[in-house]
Protein backbone atom coordinates (compact mmCIF):
# COMPACT_ATOMS: atom_id res chain seq x y z
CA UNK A 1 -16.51 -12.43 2.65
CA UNK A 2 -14.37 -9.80 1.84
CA UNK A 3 -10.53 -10.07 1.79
CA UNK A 4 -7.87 -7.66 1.74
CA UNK A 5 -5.82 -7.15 -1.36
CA UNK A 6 -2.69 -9.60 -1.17
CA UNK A 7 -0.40 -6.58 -1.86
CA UNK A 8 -1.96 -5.33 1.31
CA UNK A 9 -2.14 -8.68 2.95
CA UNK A 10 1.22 -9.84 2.56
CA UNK A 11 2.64 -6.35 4.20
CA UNK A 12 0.84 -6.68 7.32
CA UNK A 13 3.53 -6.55 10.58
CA UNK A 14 3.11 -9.78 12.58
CA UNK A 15 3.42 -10.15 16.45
CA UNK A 16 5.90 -12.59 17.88
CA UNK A 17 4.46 -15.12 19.81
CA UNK A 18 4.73 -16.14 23.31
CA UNK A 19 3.92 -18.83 25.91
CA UNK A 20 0.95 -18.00 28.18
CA UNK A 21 1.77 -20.88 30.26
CA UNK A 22 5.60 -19.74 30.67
CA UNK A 23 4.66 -16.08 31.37
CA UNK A 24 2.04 -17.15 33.44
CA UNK A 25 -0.45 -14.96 31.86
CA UNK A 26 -4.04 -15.62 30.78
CA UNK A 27 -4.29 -12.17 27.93
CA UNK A 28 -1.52 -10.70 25.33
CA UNK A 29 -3.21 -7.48 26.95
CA UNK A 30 -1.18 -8.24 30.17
CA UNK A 31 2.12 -7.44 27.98
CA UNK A 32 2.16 -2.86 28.35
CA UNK A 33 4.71 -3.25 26.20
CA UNK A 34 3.27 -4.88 23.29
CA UNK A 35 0.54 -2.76 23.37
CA UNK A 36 2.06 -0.25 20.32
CA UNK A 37 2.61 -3.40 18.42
CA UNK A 38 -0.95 -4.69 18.82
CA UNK A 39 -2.11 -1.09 17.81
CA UNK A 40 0.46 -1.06 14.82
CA UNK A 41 -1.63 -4.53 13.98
CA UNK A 42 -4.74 -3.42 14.36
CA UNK A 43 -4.61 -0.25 12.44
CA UNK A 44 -2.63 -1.77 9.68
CA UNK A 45 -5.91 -4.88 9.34
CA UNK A 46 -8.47 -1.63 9.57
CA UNK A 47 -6.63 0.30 6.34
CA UNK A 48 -5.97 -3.21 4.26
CA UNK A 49 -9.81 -3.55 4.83
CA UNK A 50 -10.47 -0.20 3.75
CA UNK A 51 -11.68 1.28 7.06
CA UNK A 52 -11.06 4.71 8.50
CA UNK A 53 -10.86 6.12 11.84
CA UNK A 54 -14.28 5.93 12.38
CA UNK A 55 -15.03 2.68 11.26
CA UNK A 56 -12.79 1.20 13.37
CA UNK A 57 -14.07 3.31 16.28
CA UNK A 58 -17.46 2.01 15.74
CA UNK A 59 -15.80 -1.69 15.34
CA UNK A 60 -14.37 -0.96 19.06
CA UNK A 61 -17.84 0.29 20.08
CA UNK A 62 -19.04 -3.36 19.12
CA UNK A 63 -16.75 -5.16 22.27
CA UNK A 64 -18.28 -3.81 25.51
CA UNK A 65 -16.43 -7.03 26.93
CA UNK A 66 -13.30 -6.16 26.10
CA UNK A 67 -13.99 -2.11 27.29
CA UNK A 68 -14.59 -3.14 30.47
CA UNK A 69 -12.26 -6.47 30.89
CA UNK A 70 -9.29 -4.70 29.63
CA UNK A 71 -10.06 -1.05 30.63
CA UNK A 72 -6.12 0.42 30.17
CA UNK A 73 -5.96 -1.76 26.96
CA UNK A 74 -9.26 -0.05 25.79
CA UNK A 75 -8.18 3.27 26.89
CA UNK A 76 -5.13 2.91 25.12
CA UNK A 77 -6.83 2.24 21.75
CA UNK A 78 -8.67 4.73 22.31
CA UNK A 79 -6.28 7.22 22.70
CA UNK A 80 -3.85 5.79 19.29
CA UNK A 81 -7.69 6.28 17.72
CA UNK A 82 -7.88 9.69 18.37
CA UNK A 83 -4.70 10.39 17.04
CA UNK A 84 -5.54 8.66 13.59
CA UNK A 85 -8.73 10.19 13.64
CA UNK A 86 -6.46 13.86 13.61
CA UNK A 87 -4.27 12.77 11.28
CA UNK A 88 -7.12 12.58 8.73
């Protein structure tokens, strides 16, 4: 299975936790504002496994659940995907 480098690892941002049950919530996609922060996340996983832009587009491509569950969630990555996709 492969692993990211530690160096890489260790430097990964975390996401502070909260209480479904207290906010009454059932998804962390139900937080708009933490949205950045779980792209930030997800971006910075992708590059400590070595994947680009379009491997992580393709990874997306894999959750048709979650495209059309959490449709502004899923719009929103994809939008933060094109972006890194014309950064590169």
């Amino acid at each position: 299975m492969p692993i990211p480098r530690v160096d890489l690892a260790r430097n990964l941002p975390t996401l502070p936790t909260r209480a479904a049950w207290v906010d009454h919530v059932t998804h962390i996609t139900e937080y708009p504002d933490r949205w950045p922060h779980l792209w930030d996340l997800n971006r910075a996983v992708a590059e400590a496994y070595g994947l680009s832009a379009d491997d992580f587009e393709h990874l997306l491509g894999a959750f048709p659940g979650m495209a059309r569950k959490r449709k502004a969630f899923f719009a929103y990555l994809k939008e933060r995907l094109e972006e890194w996709k014309r950064e590169g």
